[in-house]
N, C-alpha and C. Protein backbone atom coordinates (compact mmCIF):
# COMPACT_ATOMS: atom_id res chain seq x y z
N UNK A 1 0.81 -1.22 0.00
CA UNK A 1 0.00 0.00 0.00
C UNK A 1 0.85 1.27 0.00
N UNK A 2 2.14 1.13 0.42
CA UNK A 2 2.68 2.34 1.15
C UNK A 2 2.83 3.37 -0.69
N UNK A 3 3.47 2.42 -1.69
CA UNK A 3 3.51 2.80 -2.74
C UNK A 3 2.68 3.55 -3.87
N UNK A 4 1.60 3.06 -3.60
CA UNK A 4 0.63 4.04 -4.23
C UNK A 4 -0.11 5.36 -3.42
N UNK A 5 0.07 5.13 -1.98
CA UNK A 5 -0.34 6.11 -1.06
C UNK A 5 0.96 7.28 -1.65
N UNK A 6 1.71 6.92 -1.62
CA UNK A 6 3.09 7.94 -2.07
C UNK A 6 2.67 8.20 -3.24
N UNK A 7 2.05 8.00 -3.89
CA UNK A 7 2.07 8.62 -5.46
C UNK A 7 0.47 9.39 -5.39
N UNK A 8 -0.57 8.92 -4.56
CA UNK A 8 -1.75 10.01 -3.86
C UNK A 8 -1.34 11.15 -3.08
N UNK A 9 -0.26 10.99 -2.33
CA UNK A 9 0.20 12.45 -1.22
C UNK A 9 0.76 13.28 -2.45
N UNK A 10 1.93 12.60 -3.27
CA UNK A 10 2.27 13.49 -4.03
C UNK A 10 1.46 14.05 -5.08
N UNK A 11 -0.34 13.59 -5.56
CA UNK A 11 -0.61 14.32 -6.39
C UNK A 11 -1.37 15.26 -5.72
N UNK A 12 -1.71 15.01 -4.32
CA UNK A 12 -2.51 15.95 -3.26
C UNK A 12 -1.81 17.05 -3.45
N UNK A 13 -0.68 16.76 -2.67
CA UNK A 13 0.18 18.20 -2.73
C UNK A 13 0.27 18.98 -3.85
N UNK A 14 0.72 18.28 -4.98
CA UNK A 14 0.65 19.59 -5.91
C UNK A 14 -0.53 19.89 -6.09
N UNK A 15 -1.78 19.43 -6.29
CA UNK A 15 -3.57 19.85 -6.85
C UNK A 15 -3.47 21.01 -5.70
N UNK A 16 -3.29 20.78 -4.11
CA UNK A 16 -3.55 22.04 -3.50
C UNK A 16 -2.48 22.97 -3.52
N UNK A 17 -1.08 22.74 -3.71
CA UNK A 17 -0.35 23.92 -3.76
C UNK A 17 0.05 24.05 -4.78
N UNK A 18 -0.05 23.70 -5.98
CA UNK A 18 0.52 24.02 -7.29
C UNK A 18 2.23 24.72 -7.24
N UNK A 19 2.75 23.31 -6.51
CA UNK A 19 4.02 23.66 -5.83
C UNK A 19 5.15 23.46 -7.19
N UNK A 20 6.47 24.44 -6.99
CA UNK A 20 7.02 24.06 -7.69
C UNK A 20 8.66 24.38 -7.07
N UNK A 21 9.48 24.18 -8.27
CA UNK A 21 10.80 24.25 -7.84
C UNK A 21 11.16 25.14 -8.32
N UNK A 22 12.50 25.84 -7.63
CA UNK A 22 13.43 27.02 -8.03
C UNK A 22 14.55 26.40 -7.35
N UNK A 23 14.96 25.94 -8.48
CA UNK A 23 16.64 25.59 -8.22
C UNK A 23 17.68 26.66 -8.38
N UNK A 24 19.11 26.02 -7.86
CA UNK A 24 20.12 26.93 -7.94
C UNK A 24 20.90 26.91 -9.37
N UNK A 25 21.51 27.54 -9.59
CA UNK A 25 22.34 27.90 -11.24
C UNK A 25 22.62 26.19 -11.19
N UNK A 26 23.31 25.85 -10.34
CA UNK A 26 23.38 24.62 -10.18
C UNK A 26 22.66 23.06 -10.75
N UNK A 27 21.18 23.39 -10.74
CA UNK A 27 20.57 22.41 -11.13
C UNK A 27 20.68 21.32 -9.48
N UNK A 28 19.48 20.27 -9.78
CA UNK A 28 19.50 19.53 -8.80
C UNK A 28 20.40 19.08 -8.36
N UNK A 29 20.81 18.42 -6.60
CA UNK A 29 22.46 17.90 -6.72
C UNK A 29 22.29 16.18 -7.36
N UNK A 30 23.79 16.49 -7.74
CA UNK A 30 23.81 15.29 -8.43
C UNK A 30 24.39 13.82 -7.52
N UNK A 31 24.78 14.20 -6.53
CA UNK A 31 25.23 13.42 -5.18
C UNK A 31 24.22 13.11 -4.03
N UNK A 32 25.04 12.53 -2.97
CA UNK A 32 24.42 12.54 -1.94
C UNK A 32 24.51 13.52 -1.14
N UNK A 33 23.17 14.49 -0.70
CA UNK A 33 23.09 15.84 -0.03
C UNK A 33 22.58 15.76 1.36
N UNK A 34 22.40 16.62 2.25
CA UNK A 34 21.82 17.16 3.55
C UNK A 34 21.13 18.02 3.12
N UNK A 35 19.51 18.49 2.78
CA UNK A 35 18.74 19.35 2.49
C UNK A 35 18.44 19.73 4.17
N UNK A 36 18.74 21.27 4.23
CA UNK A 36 18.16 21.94 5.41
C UNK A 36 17.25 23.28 5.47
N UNK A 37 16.13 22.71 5.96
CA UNK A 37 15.08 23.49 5.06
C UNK A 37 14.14 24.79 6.74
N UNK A 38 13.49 25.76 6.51
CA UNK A 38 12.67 26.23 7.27
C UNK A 38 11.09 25.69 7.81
N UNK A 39 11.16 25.46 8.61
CA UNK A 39 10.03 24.72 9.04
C UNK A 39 9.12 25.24 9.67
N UNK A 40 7.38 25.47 9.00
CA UNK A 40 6.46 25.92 9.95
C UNK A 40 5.25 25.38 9.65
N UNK A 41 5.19 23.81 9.11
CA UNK A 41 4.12 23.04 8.92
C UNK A 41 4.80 21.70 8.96
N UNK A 42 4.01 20.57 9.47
CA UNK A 42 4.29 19.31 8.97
C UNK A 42 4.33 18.71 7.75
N UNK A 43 3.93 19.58 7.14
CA UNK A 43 4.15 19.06 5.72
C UNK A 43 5.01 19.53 4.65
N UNK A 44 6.04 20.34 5.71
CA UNK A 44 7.59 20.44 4.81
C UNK A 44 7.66 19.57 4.47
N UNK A 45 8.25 18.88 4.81
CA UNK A 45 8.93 17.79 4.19
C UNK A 45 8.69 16.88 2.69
N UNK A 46 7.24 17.40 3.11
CA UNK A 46 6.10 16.47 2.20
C UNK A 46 6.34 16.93 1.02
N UNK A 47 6.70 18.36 0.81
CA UNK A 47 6.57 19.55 -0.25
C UNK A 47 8.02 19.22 -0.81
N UNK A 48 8.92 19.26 -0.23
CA UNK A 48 10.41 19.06 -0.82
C UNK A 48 10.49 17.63 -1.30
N UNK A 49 9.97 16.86 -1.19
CA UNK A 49 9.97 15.44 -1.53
C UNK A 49 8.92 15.37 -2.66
N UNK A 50 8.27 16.16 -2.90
CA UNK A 50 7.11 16.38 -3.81
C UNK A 50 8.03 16.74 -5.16
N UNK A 51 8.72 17.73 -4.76
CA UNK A 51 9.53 18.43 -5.95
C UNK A 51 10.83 17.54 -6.23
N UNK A 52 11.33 17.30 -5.46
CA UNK A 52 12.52 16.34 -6.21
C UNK A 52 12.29 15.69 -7.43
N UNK A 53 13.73 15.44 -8.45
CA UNK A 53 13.12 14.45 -9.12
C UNK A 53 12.98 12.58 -8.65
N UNK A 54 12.35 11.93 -9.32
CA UNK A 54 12.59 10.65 -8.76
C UNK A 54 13.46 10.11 -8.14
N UNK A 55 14.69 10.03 -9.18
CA UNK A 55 15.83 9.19 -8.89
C UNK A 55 16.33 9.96 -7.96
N UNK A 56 15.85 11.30 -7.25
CA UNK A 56 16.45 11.68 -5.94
C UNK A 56 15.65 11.54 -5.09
N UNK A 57 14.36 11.41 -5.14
CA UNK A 57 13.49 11.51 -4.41
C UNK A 57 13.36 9.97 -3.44
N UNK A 58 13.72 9.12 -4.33
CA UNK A 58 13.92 7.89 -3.76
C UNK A 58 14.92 7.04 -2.87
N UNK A 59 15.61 8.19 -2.95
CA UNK A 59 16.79 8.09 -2.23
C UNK A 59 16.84 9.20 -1.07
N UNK A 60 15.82 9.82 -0.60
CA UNK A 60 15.78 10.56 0.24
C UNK A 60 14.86 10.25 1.12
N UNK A 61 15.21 10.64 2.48
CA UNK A 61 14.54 10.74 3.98
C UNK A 61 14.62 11.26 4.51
N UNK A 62 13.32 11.90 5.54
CA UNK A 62 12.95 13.17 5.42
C UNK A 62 13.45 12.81 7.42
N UNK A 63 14.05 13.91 8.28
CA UNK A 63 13.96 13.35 9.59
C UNK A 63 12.93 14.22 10.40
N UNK A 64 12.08 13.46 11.11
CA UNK A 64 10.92 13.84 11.88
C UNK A 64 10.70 13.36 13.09
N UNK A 65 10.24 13.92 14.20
CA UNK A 65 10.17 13.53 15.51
C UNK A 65 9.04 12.39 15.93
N UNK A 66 9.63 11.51 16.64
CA UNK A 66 9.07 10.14 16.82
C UNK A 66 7.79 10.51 17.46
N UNK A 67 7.41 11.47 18.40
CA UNK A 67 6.24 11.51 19.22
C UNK A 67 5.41 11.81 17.96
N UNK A 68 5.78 12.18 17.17
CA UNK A 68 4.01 13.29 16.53
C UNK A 68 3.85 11.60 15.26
N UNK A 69 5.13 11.60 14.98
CA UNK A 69 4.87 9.96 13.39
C UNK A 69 4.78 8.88 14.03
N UNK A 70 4.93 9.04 15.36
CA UNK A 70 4.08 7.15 15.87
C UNK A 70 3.24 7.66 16.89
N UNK A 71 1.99 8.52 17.02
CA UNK A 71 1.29 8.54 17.86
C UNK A 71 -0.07 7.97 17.50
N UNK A 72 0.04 7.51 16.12
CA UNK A 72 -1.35 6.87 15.41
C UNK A 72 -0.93 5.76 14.86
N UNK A 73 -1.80 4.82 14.21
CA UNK A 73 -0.99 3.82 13.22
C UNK A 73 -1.24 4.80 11.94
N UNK A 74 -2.00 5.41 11.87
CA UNK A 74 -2.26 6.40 10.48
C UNK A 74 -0.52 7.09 10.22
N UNK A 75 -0.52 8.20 11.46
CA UNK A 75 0.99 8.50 11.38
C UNK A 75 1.87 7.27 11.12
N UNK A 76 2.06 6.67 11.87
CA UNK A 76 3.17 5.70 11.67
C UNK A 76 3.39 5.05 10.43
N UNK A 77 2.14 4.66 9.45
CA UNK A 77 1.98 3.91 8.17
C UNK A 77 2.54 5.42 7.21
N UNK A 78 2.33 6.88 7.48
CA UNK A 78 2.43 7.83 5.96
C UNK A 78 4.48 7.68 7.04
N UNK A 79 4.64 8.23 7.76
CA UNK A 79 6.02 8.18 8.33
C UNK A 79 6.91 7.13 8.32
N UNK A 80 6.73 5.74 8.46
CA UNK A 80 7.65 4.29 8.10
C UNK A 80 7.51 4.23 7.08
N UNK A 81 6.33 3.86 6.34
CA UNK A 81 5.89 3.06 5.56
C UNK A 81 6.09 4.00 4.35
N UNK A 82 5.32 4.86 4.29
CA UNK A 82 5.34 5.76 2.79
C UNK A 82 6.57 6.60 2.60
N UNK A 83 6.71 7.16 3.85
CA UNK A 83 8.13 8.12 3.72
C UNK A 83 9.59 7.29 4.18
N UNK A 84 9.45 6.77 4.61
CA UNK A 84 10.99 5.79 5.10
C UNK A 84 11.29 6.81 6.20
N UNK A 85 10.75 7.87 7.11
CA UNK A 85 11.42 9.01 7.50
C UNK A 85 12.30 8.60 8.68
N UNK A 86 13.48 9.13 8.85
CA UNK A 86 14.42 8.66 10.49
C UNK A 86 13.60 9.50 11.55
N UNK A 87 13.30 8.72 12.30
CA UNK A 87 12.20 9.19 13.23
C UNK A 87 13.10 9.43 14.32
N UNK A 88 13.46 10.93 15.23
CA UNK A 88 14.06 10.96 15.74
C UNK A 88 13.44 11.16 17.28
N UNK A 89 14.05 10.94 18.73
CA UNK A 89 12.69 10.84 19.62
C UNK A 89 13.22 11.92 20.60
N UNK A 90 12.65 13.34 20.51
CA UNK A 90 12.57 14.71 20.87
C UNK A 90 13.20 14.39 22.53
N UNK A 91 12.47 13.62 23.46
CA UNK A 91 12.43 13.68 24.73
C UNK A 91 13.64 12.89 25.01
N UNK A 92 14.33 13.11 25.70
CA UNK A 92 16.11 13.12 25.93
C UNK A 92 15.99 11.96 26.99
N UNK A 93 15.26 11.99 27.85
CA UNK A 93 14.89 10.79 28.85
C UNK A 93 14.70 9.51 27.99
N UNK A 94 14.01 9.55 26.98
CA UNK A 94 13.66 8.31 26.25
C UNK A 94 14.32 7.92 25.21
N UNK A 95 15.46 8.58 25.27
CA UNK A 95 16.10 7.61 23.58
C UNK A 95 17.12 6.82 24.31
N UNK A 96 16.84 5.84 23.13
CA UNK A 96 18.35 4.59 23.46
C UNK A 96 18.86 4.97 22.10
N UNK A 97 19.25 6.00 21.67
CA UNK A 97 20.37 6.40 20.38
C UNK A 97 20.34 7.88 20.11
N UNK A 98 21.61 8.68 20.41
CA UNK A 98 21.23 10.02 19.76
C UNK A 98 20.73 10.10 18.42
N UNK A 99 20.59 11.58 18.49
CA UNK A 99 20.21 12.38 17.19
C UNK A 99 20.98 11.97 15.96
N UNK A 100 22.09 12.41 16.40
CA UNK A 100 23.22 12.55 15.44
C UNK A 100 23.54 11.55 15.10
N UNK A 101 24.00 10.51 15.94
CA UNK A 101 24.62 8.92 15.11
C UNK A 101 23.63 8.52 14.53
N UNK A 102 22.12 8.44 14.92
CA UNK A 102 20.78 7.78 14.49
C UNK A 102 21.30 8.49 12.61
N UNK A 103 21.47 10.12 12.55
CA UNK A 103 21.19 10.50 11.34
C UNK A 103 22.66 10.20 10.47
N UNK A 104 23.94 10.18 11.08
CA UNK A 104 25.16 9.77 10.49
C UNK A 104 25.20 8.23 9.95
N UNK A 105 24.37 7.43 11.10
CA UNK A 105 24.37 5.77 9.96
C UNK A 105 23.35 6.02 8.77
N UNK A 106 22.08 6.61 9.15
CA UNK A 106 21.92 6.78 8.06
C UNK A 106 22.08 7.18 6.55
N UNK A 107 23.35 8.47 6.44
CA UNK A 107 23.93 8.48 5.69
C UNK A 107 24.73 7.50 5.25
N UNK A 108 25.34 7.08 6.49
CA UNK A 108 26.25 6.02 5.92
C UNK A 108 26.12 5.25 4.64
N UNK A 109 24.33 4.95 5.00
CA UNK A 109 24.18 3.68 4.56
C UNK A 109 23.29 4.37 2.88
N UNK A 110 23.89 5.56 2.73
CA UNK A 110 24.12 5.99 1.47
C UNK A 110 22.69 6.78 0.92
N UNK A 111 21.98 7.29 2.09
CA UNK A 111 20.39 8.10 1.50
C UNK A 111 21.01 9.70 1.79
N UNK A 112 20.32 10.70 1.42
CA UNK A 112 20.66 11.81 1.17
C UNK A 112 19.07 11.92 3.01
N UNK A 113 19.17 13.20 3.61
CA UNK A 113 18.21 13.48 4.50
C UNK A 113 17.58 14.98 4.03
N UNK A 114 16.32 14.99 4.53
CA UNK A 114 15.75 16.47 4.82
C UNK A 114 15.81 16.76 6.52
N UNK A 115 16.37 17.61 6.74
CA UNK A 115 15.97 18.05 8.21
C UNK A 115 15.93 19.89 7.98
N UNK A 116 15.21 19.68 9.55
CA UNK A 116 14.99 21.51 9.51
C UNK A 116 15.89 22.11 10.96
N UNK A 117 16.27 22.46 11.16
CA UNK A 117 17.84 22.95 11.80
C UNK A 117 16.89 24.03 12.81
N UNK A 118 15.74 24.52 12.71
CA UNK A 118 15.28 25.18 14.30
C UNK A 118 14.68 23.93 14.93
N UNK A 119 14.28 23.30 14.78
CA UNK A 119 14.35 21.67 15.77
C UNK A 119 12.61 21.19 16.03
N UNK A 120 11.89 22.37 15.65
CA UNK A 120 10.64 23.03 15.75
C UNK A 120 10.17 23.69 15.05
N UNK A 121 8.81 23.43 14.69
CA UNK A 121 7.90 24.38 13.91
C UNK A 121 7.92 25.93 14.45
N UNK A 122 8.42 26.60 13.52
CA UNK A 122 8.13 28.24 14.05
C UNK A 122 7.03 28.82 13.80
N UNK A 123 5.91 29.15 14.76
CA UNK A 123 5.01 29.68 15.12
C UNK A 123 5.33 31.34 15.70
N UNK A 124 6.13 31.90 15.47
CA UNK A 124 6.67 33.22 15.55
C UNK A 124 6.08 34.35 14.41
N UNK A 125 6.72 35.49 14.69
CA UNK A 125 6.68 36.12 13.72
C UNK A 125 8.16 36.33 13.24
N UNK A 126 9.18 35.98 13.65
CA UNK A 126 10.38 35.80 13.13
C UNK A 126 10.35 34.70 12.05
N UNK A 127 11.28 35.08 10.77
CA UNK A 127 11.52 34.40 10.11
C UNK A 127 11.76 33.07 9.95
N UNK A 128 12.82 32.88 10.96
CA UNK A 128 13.68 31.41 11.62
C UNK A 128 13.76 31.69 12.92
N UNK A 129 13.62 30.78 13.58
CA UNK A 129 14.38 30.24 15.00
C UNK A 129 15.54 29.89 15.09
N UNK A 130 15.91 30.17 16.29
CA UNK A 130 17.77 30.17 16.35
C UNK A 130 18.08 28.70 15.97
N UNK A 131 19.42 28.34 15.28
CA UNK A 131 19.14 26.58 14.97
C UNK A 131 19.81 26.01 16.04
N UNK A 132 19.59 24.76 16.03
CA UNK A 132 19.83 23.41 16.98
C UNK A 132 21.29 23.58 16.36
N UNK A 133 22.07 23.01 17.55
CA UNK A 133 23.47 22.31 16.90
C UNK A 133 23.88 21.66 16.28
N UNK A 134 22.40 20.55 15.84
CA UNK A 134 22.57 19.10 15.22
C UNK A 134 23.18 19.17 14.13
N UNK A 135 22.18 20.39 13.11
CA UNK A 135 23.14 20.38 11.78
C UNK A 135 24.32 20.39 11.47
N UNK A 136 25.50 21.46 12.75
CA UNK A 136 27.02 21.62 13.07
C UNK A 136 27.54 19.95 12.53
N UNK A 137 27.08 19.28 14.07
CA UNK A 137 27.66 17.89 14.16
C UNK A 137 27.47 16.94 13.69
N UNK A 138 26.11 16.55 12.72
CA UNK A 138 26.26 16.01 11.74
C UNK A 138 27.04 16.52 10.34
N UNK A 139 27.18 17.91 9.91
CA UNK A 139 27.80 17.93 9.15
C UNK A 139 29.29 17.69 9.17
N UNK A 140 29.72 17.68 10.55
CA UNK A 140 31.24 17.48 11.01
C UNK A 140 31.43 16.15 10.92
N UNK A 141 30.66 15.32 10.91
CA UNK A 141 30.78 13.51 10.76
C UNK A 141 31.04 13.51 8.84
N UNK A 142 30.68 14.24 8.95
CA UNK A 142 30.70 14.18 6.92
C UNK A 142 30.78 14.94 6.46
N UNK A 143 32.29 15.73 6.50
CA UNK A 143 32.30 16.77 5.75
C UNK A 143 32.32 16.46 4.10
N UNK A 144 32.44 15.66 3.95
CA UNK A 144 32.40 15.52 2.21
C UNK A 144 30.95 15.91 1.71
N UNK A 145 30.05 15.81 2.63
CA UNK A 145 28.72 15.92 2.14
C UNK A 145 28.26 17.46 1.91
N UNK A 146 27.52 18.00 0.70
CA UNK A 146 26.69 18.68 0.40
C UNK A 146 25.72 19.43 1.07
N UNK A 147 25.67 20.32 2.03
CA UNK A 147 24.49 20.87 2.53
C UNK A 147 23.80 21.94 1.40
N UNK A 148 22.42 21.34 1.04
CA UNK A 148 21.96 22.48 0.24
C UNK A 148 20.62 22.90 0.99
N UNK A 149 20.37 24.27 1.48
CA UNK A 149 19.28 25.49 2.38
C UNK A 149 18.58 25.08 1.22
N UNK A 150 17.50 25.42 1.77
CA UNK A 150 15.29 24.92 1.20
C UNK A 150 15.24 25.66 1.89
N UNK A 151 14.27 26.99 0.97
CA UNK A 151 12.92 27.56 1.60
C UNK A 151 11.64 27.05 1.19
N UNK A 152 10.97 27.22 2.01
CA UNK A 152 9.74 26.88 1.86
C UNK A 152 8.80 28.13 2.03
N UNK A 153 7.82 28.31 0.89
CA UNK A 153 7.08 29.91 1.01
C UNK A 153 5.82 29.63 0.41
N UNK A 154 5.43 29.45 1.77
CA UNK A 154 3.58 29.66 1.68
C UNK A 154 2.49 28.58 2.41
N UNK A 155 3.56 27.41 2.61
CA UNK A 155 2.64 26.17 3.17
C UNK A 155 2.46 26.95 4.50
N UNK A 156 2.79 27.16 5.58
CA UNK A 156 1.76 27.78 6.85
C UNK A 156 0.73 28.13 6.35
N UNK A 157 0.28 28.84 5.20
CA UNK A 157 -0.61 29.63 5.02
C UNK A 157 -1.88 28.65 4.56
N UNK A 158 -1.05 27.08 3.51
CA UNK A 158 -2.26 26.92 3.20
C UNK A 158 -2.57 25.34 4.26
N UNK A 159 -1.90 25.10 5.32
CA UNK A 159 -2.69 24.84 6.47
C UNK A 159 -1.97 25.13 7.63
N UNK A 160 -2.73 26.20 8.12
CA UNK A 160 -2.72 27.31 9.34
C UNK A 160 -3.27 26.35 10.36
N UNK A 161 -2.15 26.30 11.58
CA UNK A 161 -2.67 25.50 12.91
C UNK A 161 -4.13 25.82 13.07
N UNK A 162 -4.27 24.16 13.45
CA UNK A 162 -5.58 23.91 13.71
C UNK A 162 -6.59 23.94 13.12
N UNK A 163 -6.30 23.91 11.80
CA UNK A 163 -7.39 24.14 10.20
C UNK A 163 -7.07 22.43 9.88
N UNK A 164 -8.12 21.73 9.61
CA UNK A 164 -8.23 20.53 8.88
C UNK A 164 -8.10 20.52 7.24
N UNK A 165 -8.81 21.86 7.12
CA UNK A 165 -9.29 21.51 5.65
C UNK A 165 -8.19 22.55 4.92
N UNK A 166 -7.07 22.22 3.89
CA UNK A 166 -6.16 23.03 3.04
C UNK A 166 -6.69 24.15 2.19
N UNK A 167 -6.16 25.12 2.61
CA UNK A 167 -6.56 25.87 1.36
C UNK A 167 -5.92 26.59 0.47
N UNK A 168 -6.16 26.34 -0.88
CA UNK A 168 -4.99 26.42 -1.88
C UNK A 168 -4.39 27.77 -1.65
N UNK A 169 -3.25 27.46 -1.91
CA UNK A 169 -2.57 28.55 -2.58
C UNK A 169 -1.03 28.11 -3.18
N UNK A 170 -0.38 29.01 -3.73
CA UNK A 170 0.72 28.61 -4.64
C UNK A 170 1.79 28.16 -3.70
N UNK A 171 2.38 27.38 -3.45
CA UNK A 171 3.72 26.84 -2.64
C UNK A 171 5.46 26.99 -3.88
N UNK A 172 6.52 27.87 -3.45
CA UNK A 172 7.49 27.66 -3.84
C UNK A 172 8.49 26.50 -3.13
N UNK A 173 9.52 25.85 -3.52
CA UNK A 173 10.65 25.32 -2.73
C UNK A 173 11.65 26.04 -3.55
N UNK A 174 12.69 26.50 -2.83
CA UNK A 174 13.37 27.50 -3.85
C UNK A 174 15.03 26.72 -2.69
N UNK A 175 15.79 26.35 -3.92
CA UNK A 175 17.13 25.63 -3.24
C UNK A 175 17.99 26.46 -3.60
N UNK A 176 19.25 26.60 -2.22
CA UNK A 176 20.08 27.55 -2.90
C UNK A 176 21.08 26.63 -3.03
N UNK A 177 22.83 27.18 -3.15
CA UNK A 177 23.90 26.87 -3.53
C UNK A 177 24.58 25.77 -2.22
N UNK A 178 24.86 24.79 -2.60
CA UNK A 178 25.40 23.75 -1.95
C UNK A 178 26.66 24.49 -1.21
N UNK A 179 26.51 23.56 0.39
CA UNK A 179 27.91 24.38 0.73
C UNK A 179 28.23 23.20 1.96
N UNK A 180 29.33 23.44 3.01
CA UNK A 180 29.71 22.18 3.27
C UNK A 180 30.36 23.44 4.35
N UNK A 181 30.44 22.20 5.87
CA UNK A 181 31.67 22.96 6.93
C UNK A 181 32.95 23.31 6.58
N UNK A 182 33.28 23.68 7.17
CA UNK A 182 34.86 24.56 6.54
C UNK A 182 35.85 23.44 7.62
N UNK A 183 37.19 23.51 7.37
CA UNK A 183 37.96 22.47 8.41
C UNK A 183 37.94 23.99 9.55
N UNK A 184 37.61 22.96 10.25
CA UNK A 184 37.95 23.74 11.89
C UNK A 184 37.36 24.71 11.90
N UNK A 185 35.91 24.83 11.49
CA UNK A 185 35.15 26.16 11.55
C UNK A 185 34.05 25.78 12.90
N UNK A 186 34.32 26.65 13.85
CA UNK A 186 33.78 26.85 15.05
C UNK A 186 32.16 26.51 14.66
N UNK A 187 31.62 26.24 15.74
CA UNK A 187 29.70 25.69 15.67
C UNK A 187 29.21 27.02 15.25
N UNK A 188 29.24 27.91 16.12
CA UNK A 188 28.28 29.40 15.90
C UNK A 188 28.62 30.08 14.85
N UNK A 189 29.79 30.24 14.56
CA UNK A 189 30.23 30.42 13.16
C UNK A 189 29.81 29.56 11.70
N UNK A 190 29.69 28.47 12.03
CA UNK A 190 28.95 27.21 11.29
C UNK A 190 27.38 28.09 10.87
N UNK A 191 26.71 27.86 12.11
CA UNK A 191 25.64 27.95 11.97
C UNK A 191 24.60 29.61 11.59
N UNK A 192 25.60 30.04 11.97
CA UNK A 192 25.28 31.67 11.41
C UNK A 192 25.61 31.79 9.84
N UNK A 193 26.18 31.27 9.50
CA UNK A 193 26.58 31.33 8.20
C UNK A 193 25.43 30.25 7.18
N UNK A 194 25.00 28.88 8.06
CA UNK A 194 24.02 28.08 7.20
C UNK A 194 22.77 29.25 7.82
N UNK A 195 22.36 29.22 8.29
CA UNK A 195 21.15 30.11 9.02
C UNK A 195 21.20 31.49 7.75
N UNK A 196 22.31 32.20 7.42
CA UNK A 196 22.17 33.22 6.38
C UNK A 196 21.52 32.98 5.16
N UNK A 197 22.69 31.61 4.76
CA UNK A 197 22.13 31.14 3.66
C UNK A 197 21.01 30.73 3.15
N UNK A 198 20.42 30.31 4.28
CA UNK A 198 18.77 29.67 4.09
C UNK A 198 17.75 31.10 4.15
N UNK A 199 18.41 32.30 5.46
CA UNK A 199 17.37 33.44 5.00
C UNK A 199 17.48 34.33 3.52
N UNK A 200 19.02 33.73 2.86
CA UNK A 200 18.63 34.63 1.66
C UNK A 200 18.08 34.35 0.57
N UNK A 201 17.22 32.90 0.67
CA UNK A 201 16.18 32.14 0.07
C UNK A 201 14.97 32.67 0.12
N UNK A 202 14.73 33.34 1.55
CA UNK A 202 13.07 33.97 1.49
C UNK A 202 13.12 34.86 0.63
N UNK A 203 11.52 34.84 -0.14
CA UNK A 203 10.98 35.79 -0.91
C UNK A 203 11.45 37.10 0.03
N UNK A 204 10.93 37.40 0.99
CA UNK A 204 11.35 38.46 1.75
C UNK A 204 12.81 38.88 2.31
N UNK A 205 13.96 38.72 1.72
CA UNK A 205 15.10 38.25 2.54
C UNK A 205 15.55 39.93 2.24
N UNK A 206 14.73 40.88 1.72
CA UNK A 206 15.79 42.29 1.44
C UNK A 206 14.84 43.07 2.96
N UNK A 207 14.00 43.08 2.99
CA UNK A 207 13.25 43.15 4.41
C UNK A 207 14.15 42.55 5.42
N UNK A 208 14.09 41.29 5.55
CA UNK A 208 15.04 40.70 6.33
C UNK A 208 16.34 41.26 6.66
N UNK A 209 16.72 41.57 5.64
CA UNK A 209 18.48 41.64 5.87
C UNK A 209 18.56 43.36 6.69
């Protein structure tokens, strides 16, 4: 089942957001990447995996927090089953595996990830939330790897907490330029610099800046 449910989410998504891509001069990557994207719906992920092409899309997993994708069998079947996603488990008391190694074997074992680097849906009126460290230290396990920033512009809007029912509107994913830790480049320095890169993706980023 999980297979054709994946090919229903993905025609959902585009019928309601008539989502599309804006790639970098670059073109899609042609390797194995770290997509790190802005997050203020559960269904990032859904949207960047929507737009990929196949042969990347299939090779990608999206990482999402274990409480919210196994609190149903509904969740658990679109999160295991349809998405393959690394389910990571938020509450620090309850894991028997960090963050980071959980998401480094998974590279290992040769899939590209989506994660979103404020750790949390931003419900703010700020742009981004300050990011988690995770992105630092997984990218320090692999520096050979590719980090390429995802914005995402417009899904809050077309489902706004606590609304069941979607309502259309146009969704961009707009990817910028691949970039990678520097040797011996300090965390906050790391992360101020990926954190830039991803705000100069927003439609709004001359406001911003």
């Amino acid at each position: 089942m999980a297979r054709p449910v994946a090919i229903l989410v993905l025609l959902f998504a585009r019928a309601i957001t008539a989502v599309r891509a804006v790639w970098s001069d670059e073109g899609p990557p042609s390797r194995q990447c770290i997509y790190f994207a802005n997050h203020s719906s559960h269904g990032d992920f859904i949207l960047i995996w929507t737009v990929l092409p196949p042969r990347l899309r299939r090779q990608t997993r999206p990482v999402a927090g274990a409480d919210y994708w196994l609190k149903s069998r509904l969740n658990r079947f679109i999160g295991c089953d349809v998405f393959n996603a690394v389910l990571i488990e938020r509450n620090r008391e309850a894991r028997s595996e960090e963050p980071v190694s959980r998401m480094a074997q998974t590279l290992d074992e040769g899939a590209s990830l989506i994660l979103f680097p404020e750790g949390t849906r931003n419900q703010t009126d700020d742009p981004l939330l300050p990011f988690k460290s995770g992105l630092f230290h997984l990218a320090s396990t692999h520096p050979e790897i590719d980090l390429v920033p995802v914005w995402i512009s417009n899904l809050n809007r077309v489902m706004p907490k606590g609304e069941f029912v979607p309502i259309p509107l146009i969704c961009t994913v707009t990817f910028g330029q691949p970039m990678r830790v520097r040797p011996n480049e300090a965390k906050d320095a790391f992360l101020a610099r990926a954190r830039a890169a991803l705000l100069a993706l927003s439609p709004h980023s001359d406001a911003i800046a």
